[in-house]
Protein backbone atom coordinates (compact mmCIF):
# COMPACT_ATOMS: atom_id res chain seq x y z
CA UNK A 1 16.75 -20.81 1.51
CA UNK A 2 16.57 -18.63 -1.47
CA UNK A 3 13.45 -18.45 -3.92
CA UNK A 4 14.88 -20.63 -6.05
CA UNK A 5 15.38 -23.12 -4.01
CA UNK A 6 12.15 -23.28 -2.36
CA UNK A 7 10.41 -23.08 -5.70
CA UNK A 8 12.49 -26.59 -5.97
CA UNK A 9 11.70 -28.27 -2.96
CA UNK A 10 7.68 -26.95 -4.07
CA UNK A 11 8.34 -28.57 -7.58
CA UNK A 12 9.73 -32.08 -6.04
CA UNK A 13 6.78 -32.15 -3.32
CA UNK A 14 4.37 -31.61 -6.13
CA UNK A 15 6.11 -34.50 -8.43
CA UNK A 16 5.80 -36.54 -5.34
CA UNK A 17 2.46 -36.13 -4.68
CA UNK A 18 1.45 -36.61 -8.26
CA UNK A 19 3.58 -39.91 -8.57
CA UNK A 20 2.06 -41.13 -4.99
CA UNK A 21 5.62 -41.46 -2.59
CA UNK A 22 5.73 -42.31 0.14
CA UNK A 23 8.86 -39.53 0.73
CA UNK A 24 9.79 -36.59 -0.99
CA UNK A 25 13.61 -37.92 -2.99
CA UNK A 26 16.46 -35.65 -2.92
CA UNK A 27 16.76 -36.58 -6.30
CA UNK A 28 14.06 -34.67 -7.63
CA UNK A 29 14.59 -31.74 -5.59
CA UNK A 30 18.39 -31.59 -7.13
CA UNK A 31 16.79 -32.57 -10.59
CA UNK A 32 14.34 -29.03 -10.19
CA UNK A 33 17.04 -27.13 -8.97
CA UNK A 34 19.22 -28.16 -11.83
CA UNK A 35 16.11 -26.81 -13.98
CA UNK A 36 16.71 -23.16 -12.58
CA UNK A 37 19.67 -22.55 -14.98
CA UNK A 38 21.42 -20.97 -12.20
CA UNK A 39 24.75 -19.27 -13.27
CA UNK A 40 26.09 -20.46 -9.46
CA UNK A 41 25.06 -24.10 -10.53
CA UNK A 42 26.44 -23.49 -13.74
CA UNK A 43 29.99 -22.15 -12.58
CA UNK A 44 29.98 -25.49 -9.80
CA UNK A 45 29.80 -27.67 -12.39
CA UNK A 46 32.26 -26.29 -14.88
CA UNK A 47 35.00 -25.93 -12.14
CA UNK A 48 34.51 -29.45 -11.23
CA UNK A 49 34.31 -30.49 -14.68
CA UNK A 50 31.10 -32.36 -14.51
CA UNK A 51 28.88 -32.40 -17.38
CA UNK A 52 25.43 -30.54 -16.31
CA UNK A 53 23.18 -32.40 -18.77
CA UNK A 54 24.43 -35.62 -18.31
CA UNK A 55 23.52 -35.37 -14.84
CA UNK A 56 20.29 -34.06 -15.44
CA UNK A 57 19.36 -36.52 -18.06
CA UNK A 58 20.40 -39.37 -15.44
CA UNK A 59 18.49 -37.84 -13.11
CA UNK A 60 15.07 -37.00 -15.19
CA UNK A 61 15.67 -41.13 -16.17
CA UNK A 62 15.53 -42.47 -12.72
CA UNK A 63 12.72 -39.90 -11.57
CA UNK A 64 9.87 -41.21 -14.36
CA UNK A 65 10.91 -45.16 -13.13
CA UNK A 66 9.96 -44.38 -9.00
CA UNK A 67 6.34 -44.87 -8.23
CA UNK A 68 4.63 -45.18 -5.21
CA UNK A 69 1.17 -46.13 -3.37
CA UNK A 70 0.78 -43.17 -1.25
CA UNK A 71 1.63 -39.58 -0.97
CA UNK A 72 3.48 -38.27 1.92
CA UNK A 73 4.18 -35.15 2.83
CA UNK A 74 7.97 -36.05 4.41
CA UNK A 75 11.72 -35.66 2.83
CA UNK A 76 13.57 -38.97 2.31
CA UNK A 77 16.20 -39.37 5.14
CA UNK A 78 18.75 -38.04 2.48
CA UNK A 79 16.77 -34.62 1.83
CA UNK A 80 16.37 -34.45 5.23
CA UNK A 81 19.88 -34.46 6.08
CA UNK A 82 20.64 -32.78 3.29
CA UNK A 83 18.22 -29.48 4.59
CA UNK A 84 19.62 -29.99 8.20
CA UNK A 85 23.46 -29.30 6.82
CA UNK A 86 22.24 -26.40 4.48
CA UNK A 87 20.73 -24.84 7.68
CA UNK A 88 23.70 -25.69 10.07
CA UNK A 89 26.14 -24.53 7.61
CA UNK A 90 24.29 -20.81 7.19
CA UNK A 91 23.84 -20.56 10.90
């Protein structure tokens, strides 16, 4: 995992904890990373012709509707799987 990246998954445990969830969304850890401004990110989504802010907006809209009861420090099954791959895939 590069900085950036962890400085994501930092951001999305810290939006979690402040909006009380009960899991830590893979939404809002691609919503921070999306907030980097990464050129790699950038060049994805222009190849694949996908329009970056649209995305982000969606993303940013669903993210202030969750809401939770209690914080928990654990990755949504997604993220989870999501990590696993990532760490498979660099092995």
């Amino acid at each position: 995992m590069d900085l950036d990246s962890a400085e994501a998954f930092w951001q999305a445990v810290r939006f979690s904890r402040g909006r009380k969830l009960d899991f830590i969304p893979t939404q809002a850890v691609l919503y921070f990373l999306l907030n980097k401004k990464s050129l790699k990110i950038n060049f994805i989504f222009n190849r694949a012709l996908l329009d970056f802010e649209e995305l982000k907006d969606s993303l940013g809209n669903f993210l202030k509707q969750i809401k939770g009861n209690k914080f928990s420090n654990k990755l949504s099954l997604e993220c989870e799987k999501v990590v696993l791959e990532a760490a498979r895939l660099s092995a």
